[in-house]
Protein backbone atom coordinates (compact mmCIF):
# COMPACT_ATOMS: atom_id res chain seq x y z
CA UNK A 1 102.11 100.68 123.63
CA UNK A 2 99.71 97.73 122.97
CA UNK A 3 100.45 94.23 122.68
CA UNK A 4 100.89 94.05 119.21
CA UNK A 5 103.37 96.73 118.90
CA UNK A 6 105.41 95.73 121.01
CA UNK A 7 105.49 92.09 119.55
CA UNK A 8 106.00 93.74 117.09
CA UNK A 9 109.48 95.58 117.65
CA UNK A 10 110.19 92.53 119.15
CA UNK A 11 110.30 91.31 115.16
CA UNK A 12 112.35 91.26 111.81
CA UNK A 13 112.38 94.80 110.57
CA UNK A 14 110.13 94.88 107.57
CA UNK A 15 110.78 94.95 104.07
CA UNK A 16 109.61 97.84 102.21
CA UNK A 17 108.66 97.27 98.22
CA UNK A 18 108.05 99.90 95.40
CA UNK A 19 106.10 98.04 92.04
CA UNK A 20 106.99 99.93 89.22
CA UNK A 21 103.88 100.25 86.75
CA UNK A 22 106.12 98.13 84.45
CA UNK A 23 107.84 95.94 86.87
CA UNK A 24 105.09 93.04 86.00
CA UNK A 25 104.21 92.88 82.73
CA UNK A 26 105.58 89.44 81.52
CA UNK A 27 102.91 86.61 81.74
CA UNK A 28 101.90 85.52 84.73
CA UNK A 29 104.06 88.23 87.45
CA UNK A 30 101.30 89.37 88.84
CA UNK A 31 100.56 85.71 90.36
CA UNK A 32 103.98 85.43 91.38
CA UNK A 33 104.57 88.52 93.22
CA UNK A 34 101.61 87.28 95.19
CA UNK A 35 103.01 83.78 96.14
CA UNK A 36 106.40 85.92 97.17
CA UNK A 37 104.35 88.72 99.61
CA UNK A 38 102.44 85.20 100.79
CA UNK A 39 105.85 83.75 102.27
CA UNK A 40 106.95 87.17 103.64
CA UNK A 41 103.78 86.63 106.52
CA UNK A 42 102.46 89.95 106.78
CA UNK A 43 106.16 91.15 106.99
CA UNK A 44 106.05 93.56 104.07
CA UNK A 45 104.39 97.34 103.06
CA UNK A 46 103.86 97.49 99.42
CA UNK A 47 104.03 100.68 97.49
CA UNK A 48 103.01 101.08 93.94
CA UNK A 49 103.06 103.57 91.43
CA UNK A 50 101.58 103.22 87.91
CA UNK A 51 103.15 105.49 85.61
CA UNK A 52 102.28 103.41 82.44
CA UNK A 53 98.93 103.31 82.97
CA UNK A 54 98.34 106.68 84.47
CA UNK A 55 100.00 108.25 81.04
CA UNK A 56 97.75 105.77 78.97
CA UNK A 57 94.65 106.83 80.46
CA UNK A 58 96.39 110.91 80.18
CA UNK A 59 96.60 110.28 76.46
CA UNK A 60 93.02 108.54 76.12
CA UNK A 61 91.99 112.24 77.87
CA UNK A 62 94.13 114.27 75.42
CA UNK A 63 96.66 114.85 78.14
CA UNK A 64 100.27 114.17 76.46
CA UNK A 65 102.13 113.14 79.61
CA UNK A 66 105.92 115.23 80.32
CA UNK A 67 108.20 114.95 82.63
CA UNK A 68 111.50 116.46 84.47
CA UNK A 69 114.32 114.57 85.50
CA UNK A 70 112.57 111.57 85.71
CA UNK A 71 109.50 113.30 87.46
CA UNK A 72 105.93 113.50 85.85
CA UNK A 73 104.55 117.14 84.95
CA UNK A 74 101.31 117.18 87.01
CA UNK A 75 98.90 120.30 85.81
CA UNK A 76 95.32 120.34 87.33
CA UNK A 77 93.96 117.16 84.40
CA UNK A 78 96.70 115.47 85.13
CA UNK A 79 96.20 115.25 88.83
CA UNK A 80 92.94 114.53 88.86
CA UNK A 81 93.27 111.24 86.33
CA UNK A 82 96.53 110.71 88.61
CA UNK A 83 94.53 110.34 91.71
CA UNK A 84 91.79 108.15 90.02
CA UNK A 85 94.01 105.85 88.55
CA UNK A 86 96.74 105.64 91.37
CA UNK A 87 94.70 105.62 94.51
CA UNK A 88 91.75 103.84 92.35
CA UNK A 89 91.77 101.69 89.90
CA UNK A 90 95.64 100.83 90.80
CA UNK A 91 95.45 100.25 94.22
CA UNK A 92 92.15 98.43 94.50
CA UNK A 93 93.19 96.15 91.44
CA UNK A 94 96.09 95.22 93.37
CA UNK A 95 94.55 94.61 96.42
CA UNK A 96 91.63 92.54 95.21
CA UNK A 97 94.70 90.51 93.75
CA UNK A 98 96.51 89.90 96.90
CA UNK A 99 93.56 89.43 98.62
CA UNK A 100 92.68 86.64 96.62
CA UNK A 101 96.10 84.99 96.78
CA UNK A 102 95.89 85.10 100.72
CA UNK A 103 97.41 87.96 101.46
CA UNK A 104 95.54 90.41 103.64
CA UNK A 105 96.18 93.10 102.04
CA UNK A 106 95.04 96.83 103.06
CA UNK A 107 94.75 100.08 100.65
CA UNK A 108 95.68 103.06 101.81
CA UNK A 109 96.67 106.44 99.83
CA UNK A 110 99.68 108.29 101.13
CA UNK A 111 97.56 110.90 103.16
CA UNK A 112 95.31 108.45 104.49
CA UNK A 113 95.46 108.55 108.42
CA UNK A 114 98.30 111.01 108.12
CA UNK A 115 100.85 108.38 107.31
CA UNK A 116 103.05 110.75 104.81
CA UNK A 117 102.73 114.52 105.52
CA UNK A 118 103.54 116.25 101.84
CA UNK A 119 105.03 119.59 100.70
CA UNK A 120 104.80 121.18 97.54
CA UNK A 121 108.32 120.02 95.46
CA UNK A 122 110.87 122.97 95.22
CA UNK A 123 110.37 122.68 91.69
CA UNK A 124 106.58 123.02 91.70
CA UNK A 125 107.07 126.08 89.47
CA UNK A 126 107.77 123.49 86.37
CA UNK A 127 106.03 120.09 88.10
CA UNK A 128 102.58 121.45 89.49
CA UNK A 129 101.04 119.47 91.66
CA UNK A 130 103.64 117.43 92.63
CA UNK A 131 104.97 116.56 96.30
CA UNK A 132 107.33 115.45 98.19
CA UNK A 133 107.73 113.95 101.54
CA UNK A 134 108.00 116.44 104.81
CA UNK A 135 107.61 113.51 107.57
CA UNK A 136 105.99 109.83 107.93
CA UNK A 137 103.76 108.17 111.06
CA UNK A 138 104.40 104.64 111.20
CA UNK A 139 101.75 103.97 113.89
CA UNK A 140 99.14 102.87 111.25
CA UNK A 141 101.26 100.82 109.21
CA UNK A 142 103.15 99.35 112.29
CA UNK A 143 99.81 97.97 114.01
CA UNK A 144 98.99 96.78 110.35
CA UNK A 145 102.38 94.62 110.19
CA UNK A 146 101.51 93.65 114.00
CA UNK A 147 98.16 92.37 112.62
CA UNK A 148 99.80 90.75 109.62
CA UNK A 149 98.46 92.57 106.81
CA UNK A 150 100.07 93.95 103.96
CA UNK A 151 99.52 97.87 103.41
CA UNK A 152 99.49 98.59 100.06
CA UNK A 153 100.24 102.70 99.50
CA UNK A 154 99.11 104.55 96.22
CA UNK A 155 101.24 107.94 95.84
CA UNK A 156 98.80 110.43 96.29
CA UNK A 157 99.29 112.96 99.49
CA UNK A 158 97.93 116.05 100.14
CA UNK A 159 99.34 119.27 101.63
CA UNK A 160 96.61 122.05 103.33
CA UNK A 161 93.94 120.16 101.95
CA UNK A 162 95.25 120.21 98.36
CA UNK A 163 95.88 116.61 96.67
CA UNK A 164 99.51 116.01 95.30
CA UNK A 165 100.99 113.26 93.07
CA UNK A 166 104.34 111.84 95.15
CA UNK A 167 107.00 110.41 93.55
CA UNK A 168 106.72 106.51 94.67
CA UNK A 169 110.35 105.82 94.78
CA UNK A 170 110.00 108.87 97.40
CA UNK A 171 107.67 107.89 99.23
CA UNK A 172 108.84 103.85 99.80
CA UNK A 173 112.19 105.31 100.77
CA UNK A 174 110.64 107.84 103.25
CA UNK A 175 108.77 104.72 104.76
CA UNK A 176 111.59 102.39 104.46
CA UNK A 177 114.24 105.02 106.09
CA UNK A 178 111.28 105.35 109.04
CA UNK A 179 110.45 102.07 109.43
CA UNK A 180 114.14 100.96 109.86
CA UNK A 181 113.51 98.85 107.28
CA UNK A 182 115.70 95.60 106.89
CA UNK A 183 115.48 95.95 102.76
CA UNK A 184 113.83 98.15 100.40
CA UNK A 185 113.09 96.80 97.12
CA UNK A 186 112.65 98.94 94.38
CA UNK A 187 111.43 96.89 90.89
CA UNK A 188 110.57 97.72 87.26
CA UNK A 189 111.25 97.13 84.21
CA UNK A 190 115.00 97.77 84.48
CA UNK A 191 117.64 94.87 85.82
CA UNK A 192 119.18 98.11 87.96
CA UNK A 193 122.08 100.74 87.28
CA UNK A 194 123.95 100.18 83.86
CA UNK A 195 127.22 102.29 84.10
CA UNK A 196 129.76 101.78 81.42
CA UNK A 197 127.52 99.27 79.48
CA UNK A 198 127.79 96.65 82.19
CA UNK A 199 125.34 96.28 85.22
CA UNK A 200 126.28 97.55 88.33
CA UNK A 201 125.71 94.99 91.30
CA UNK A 202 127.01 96.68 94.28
CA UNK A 203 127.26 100.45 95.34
CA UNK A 204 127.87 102.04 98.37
CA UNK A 205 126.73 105.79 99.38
CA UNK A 206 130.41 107.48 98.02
CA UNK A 207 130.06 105.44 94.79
CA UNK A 208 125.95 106.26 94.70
CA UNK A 209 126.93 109.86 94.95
CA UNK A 210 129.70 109.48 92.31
CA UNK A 211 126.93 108.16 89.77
CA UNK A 212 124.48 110.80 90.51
CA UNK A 213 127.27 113.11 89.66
CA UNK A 214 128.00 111.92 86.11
CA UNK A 215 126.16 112.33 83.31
CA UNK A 216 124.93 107.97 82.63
CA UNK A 217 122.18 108.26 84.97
CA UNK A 218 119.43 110.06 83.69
CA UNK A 219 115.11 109.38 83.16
CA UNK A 220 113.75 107.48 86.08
CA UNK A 221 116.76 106.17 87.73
CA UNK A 222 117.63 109.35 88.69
CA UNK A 223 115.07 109.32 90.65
CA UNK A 224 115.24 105.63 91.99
CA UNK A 225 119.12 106.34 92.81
CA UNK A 226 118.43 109.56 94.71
CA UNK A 227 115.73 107.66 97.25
CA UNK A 228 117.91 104.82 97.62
CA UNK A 229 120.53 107.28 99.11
CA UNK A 230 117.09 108.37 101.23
CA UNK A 231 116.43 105.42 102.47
CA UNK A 232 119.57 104.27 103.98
CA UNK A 233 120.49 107.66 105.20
CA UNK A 234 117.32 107.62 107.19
CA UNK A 235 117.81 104.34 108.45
CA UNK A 236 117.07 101.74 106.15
CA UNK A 237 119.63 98.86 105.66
CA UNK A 238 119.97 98.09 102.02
CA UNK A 239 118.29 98.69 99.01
CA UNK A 240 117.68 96.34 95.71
CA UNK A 241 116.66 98.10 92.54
CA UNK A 242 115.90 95.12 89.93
CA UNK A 243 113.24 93.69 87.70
CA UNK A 244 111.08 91.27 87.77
CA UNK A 245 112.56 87.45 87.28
CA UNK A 246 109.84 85.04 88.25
CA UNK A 247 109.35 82.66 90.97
CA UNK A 248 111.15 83.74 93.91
CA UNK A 249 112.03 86.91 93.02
CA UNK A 250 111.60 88.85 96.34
CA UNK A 251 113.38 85.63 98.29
CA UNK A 252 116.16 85.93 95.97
CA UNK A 253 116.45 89.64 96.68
CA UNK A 254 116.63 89.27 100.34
CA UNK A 255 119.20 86.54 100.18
CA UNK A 256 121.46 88.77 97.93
CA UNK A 257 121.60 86.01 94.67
CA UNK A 258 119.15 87.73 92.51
CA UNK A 259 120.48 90.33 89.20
CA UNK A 260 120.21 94.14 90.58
CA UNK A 261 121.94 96.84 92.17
CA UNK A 262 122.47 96.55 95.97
CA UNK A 263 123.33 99.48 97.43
CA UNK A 264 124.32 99.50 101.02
CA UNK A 265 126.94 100.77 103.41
CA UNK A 266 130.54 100.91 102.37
CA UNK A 267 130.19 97.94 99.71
CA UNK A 268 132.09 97.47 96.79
CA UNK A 269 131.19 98.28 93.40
CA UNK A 270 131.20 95.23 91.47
CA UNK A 271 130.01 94.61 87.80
CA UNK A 272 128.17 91.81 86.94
CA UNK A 273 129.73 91.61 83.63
CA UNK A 274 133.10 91.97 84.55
């Protein structure tokens, strides 16, 4: 093991963030997000997805996006403007940001260097090209957060030489449950889980399974809810599904005072409207 790994297990676990393609929208986000990953010191992987702009680009093409349980419908079209907008235009606009607000960032696709191996999703019949995650190497990404830098990870993996779209909230949670990560954050354009009519702000795994059960959760947070329970079964310590809410928004999250959903281990549900 070289130097640098080893200073770095010596560290903080990372924290492990999934950008919704909605999570920063409102005026001036963008810029803020930056400043936040700036404080964090190289001690954060960044995964994005894009969905927004990946269907606006599908209907500019004549390609009227669907989905499945929360999961995007991925013929042949579609995966081809998937990997030019996700591992493309997303990913290198987002790193030419962070670059420029000091952050040293580094793009990377799922499949690049092997990081995520992919498998075609049990439900490929109806999704197409869609994966899902088999395994993760953290070697690349842990001599990256030894180095400082910020990996930034489109969802795009492959499987026997065939590109596949990944679900992001899939893959941060794969990463985040193999990287032992201290926190994965999970923002979009939703404040978190809304059971009831009231925000939930805590959840453990019995109560997480309880929700996925019922009939309220449904669209994307399926999705978001089912690699939370991922993460922290394969070893990550808590998870924060939230939106974005300015200045400070990732600090806030890691000291537990922002609005969201934490789900963790045997923690109470609490509502924030109650």
């Amino acid at each position: 093991m070289s130097a640098l790994l080893r200073d770095r297990s010596a560290a903080a676990a990372p924290v492990v963030v999934k950008l919704g393609g909605c999570a920063l929208e409102a005026p001036g986000a963008a810029a803020q997000l930056v400043d936040d990953l700036a404080a964090l010191r190289g001690h954060a992987l960044l995964v994005h997805g894009g969905g927004a702009e990946l269907s606006e680009w599908c209907r500019r093409l004549g390609l009227e996006p669907r989905f499945v349980d929360g999961l995007r419908v991925t013929d042949a079209p579609t995966l081809e403007v998937a990997v030019a907008v996700l591992a493309g235009l997303a990913n290198k606009r987002l790193v030419a940001l962070l670059r420029a607000g000091g952050v040293d960032a580094l793009g990377l696709s799922a499949l690049d260097g092997g990081i995520a191996e992919a498998e075609p999703h049990p439900d490929a019949g109806h999704l197409g090209a869609v994966g899902r995650v088999r395994a993760v190497r953290v070697d690349l990404l842990e001599e990256s957060l030894a180095r400082g830098r910020t990996p930034v990870l489109a969802s795009i993996g492959a499987c026997d030489g065939t590109l596949l779209n990944l679900n992001a909230d899939d893959l941060a949670a794969a990463l985040a449950g193999a990287l032992r990560a201290d926190v994965l954050v999970l923002l979009s354009d939703v404040p978190g889980l809304v059971l009831e009519g009231g925000l939930v702000g805590r959840l453990d795994l019995d109560e997480l399974d309880a929700a996925l059960a019922g009939p309220q959760v449904t669209g994307g947070m399926r999705p978001k809810l089912r690699a939370a329970r991922a993460a922290l079964v394969q070893g990550a310590r808590r998870v924060h599904i939230a939106a974005w809410q300015g200045p400070g928004t990732l600090a806030a999250l890691l000291a537990g005072t922002a609005v969201g959903t934490t789900i963790g281990h045997a923690a109470p549900v609490r509502s924030l409207h109650a």
